[in-house]
Protein backbone atom coordinates (compact mmCIF):
# COMPACT_ATOMS: atom_id res chain seq x y z
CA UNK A 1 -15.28 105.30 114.30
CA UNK A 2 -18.25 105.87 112.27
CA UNK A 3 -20.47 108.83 112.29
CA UNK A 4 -23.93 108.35 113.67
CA UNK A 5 -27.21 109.47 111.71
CA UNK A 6 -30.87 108.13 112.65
CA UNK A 7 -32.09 106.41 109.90
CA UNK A 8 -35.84 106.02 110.41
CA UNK A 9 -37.60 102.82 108.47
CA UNK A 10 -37.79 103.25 104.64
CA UNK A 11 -40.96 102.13 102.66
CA UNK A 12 -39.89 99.20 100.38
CA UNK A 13 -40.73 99.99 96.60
CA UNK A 14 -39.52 97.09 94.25
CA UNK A 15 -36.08 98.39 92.12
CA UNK A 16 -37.53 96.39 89.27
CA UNK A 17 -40.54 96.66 87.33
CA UNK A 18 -42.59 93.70 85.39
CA UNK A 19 -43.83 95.02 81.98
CA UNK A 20 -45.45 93.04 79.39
CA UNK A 21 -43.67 93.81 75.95
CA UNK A 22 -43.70 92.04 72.15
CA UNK A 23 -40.88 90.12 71.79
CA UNK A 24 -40.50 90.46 67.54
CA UNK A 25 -37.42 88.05 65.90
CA UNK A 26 -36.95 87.49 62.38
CA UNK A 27 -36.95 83.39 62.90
CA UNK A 28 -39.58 82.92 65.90
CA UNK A 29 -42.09 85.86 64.66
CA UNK A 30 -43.77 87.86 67.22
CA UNK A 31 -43.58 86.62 71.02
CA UNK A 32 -45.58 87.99 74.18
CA UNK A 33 -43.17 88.38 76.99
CA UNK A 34 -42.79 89.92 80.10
CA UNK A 35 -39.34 91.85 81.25
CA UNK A 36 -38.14 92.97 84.38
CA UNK A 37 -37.51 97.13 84.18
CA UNK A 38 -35.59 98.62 86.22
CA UNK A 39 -37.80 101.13 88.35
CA UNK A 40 -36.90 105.18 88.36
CA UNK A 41 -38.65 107.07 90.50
CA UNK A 42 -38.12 110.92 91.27
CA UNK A 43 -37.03 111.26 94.79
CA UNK A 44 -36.92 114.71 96.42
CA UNK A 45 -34.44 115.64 98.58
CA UNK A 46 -35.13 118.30 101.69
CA UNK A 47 -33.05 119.85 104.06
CA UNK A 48 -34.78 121.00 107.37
CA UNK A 49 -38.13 121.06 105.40
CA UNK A 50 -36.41 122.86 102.62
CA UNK A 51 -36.68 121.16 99.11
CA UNK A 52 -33.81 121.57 97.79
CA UNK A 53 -33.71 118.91 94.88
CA UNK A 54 -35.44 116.52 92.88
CA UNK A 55 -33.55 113.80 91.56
CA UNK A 56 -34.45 109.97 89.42
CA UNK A 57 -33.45 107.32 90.94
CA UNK A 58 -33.58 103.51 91.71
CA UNK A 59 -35.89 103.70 94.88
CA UNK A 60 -32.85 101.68 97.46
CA UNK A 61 -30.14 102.54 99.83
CA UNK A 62 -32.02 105.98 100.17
CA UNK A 63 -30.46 107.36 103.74
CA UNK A 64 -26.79 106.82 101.96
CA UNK A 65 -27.61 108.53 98.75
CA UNK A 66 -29.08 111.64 100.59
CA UNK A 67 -26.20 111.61 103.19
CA UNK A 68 -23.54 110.91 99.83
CA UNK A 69 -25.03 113.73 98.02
CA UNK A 70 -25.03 116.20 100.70
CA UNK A 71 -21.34 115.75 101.29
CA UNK A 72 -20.37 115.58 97.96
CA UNK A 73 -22.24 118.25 97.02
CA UNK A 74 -20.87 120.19 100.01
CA UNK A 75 -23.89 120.54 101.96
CA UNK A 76 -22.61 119.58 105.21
CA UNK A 77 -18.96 118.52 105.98
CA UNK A 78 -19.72 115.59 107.63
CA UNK A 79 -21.34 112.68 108.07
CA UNK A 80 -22.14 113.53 111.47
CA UNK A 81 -23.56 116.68 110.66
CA UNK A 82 -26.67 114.55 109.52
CA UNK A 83 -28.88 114.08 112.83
CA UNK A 84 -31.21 112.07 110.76
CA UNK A 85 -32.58 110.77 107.84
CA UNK A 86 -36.28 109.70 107.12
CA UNK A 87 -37.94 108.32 103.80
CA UNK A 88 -41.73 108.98 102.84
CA UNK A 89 -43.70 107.76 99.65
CA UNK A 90 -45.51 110.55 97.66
CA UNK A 91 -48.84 109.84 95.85
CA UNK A 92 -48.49 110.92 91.96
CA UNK A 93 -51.37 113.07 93.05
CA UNK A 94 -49.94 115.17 95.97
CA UNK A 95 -46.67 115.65 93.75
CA UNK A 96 -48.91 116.65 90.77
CA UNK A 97 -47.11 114.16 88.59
CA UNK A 98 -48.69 111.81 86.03
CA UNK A 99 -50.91 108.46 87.44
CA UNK A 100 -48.21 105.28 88.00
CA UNK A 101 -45.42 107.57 88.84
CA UNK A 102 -45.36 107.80 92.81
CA UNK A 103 -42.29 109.99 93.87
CA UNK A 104 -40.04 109.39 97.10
CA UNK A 105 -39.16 112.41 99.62
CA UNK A 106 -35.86 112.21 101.82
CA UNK A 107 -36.11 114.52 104.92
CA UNK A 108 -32.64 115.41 105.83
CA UNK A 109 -32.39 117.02 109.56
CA UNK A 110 -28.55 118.60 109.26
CA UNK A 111 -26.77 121.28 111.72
CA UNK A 112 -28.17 124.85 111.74
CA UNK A 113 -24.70 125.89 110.40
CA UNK A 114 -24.88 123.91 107.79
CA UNK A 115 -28.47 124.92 107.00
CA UNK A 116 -27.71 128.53 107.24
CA UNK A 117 -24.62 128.01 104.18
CA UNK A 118 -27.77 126.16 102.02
CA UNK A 119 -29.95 129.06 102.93
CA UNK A 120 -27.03 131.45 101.82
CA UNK A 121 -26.12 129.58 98.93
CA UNK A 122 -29.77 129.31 97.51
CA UNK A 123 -29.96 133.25 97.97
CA UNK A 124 -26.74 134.19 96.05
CA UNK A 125 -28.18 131.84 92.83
CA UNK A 126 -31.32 133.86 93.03
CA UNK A 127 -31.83 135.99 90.05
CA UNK A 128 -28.95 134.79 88.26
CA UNK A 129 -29.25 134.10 84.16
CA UNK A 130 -28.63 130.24 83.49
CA UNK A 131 -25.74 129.31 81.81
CA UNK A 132 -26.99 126.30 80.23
CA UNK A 133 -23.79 123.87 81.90
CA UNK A 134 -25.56 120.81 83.77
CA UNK A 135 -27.91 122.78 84.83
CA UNK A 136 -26.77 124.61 87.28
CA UNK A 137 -27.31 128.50 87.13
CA UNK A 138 -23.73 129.97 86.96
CA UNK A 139 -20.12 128.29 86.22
CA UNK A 140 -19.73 129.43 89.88
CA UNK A 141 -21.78 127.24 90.75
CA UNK A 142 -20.06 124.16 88.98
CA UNK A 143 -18.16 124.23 92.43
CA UNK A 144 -14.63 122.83 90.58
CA UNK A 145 -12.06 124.30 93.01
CA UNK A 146 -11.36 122.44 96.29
CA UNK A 147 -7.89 121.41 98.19
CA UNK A 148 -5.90 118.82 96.44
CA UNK A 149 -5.88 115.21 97.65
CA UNK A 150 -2.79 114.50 99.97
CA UNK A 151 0.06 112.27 99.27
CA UNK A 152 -0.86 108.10 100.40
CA UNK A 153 2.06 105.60 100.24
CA UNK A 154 -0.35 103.09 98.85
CA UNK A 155 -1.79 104.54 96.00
CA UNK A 156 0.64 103.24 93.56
CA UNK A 157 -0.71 99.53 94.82
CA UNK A 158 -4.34 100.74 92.67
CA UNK A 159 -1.89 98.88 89.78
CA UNK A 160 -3.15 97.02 86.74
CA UNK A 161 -3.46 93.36 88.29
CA UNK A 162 -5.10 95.12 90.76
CA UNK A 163 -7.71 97.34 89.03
CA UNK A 164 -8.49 94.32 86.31
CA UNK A 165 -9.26 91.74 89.37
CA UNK A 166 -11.93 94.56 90.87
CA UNK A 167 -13.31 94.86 87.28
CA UNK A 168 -13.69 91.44 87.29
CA UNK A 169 -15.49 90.69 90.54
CA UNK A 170 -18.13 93.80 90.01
CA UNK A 171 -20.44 92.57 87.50
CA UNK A 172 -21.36 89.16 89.69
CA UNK A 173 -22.44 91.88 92.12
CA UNK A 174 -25.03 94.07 89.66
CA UNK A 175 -27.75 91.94 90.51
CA UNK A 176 -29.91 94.64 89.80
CA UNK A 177 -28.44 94.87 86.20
CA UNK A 178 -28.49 91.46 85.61
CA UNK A 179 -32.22 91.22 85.57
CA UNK A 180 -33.43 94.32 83.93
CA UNK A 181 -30.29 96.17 82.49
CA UNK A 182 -30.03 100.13 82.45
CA UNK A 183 -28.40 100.05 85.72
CA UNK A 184 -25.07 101.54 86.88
CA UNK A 185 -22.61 100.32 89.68
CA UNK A 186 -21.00 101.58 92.14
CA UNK A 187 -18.39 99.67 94.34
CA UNK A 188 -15.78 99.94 97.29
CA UNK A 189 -12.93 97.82 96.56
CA UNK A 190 -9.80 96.83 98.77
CA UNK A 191 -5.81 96.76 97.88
CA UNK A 192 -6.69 92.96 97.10
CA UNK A 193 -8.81 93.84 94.47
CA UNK A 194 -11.98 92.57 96.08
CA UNK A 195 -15.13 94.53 95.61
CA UNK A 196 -17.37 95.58 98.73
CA UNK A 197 -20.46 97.31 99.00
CA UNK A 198 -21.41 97.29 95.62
CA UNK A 199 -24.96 99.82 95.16
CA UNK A 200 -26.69 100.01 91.93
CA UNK A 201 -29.19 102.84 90.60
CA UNK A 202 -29.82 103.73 87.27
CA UNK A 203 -28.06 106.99 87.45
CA UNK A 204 -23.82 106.81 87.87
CA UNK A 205 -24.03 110.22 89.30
CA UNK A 206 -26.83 108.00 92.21
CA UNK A 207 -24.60 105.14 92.86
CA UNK A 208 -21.79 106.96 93.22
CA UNK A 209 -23.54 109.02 96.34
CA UNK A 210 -25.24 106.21 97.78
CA UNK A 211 -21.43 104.42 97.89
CA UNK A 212 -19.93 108.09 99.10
CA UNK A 213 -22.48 108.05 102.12
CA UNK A 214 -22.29 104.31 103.14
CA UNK A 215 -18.66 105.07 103.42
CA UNK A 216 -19.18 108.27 105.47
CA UNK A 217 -21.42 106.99 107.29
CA UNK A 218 -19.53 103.42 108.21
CA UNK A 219 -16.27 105.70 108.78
CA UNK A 220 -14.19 104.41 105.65
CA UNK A 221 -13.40 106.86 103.25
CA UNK A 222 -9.72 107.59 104.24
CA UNK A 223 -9.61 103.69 104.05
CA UNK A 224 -7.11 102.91 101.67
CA UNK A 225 -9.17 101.11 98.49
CA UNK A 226 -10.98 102.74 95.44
CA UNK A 227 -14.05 103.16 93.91
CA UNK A 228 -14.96 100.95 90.75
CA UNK A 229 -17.64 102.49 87.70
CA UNK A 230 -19.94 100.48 85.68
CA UNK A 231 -19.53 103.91 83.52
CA UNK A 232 -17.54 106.93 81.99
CA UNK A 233 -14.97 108.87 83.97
CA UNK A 234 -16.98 112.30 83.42
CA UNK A 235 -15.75 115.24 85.81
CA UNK A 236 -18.47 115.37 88.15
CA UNK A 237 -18.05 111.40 88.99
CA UNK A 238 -14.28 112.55 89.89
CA UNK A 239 -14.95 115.42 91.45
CA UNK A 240 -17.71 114.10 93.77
CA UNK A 241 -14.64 111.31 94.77
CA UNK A 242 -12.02 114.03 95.44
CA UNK A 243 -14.08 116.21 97.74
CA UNK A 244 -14.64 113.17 99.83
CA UNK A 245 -10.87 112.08 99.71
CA UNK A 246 -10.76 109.42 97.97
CA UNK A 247 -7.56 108.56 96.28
CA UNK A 248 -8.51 106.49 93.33
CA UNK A 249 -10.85 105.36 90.70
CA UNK A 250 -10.93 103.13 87.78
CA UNK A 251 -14.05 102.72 85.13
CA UNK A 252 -15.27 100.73 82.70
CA UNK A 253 -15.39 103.50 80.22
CA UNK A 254 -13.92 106.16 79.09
CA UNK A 255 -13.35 109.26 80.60
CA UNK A 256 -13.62 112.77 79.28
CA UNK A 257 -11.03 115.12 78.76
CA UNK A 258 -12.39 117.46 81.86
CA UNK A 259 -12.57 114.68 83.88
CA UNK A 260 -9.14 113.60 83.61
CA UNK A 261 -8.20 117.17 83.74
CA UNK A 262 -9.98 117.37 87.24
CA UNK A 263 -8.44 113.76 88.36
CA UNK A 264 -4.54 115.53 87.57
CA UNK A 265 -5.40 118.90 89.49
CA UNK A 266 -6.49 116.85 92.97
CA UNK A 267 -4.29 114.49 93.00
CA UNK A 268 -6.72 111.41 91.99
CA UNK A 269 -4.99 108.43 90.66
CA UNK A 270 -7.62 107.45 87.23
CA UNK A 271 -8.07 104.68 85.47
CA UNK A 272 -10.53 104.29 82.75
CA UNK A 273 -11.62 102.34 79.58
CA UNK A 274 -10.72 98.89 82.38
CA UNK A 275 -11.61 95.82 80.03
CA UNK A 276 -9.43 93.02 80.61
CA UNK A 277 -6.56 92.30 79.63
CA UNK A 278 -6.06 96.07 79.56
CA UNK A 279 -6.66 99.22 81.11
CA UNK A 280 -5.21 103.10 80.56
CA UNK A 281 -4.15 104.89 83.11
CA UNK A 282 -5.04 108.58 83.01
CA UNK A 283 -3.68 110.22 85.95
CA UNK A 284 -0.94 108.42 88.23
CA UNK A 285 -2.18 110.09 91.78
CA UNK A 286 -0.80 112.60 93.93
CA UNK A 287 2.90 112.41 94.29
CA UNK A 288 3.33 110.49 91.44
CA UNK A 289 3.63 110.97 87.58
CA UNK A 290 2.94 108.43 84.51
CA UNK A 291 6.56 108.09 83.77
């Protein structure tokens, strides 16, 4: 069953933005134009009236990426450990930011226990020198080591027919992306290679969370399926889908030599650089090996 979370009403702030540009071509000279943007807004995150982050974003699917990002960012263990989840605009003037760029602010209500490990956390970082890796202010704090993915008899059915026919059906999904480009994917898709709940933001790091917490939150991530990229298999994207269990992922691009590193020690079966006809497989999964 899925976990329950209030979800209060969000405000609705267009995704895409209408800018008036010069269109310049060698043949046709110098056109005025309009083009749809794709909107990114910073959107602060805060836990039990703690801010806690700040992060850009495409301004949609809001009470998933703040319940995705807590759990993959080990904040609380559980979906249901969210009692609620409530989104308020910010004028560029109370945030102090510059005129045109209004900011979003997620309050999170989460369990006291879970509260008093952020509170805990926060302290130990305190007073630390920065290390200059993603930002983050130790390589403690890169939070790498976790339990390794168990064994699932139907991991070796994320094959290449498979993967290539989820590749396939994502892009007709990226609405988003169709219209104003600069916008990543994220998708849920099924042994049959059909894509589900595909969410699009114009960070990969974003739509990767907002999928994570619809999942949690609908009671599906030990479903078996995997999660398709519109991007590069970098380490955090990987890591973000072992701590949440799930078994395998394939992307569009490349991957980086960490993340594949990070895909063999949990037990994540990879697949990257997926451009039909062909796709490389990186990591075969847990209990299984590329030969």
């Amino acid at each position: 069953a899925a976990d329950t979370c209030t979800l209060y009403p969000a405000p609705r702030i267009a995704a895409l933005h209408t800018q008036a540009v010069q269109f310049h071509h060698p043949e046709h000279g110098v056109q005025r134009q309009t083009r749809a943007l794709a909107r990114e807004v910073p959107i602060a995150l805060v836990f039990n009236g703690i801010s806690h982050a700040v992060m850009m974003g495409t301004p949609l699917d809001l009470e998933d990426f703040a319940i995705g990002f807590a759990l993959s960012e080990g904040i609380i263990d559980s979906a249901a450990d969210c009692y609620g989840v409530e989104v308020t605009p910010v004028a560029a003037a109370a945030a102090g930011l510059p005129e045109g760029m209004d900011g979003l602010e997620v309050q999170l209500e989460i369990a006291s226990r879970c509260f008093a490990r952020l509170k805990d956390h926060r302290r130990s970082m305190s007073g630390r020198t920065g290390c200059g890796v993603c930002g983050v202010e130790s390589f403690a704090a890169l939070d790498l080591s976790f339990d390794a993915l168990p064994t699932r008899d139907w991991v070796a059915q994320v094959d290449l027919p498979t993967v290539l026919q989820a590749i396939d059906n994502l892009p007709p999904k990226q609405l988003l992306n169709a219209q104003g480009g600069a916008i990543h994917a994220a998708g849920w898709a099924t042994l049959d290679g059909q894509v589900h709940d595909v969410i699009e933001d114009v960070g990969r790091h974003n739509a990767l969370d907002k999928l994570l917490g619809r999942l949690a939150r609908t009671g599906r991530l030990q479903d078996p399926g995997f999660v398709v990229l519109s991007s590069r298999g970098s380490h955090e994207l990987v890591r973000k889908c072992a701590k949440l269990g799930i078994g395998a992922l394939a992307t569009i691009s490349a991957p980086t030599a960490m993340g594949v590193r990070m895909a063999e020690l949990t037990g994540l079966r990879f697949w990257g650089l997926c451009r039909p006809p062909k796709a490389t497989l990186y990591a075969a999964g847990a209990g299984l090996t590329l030969d």
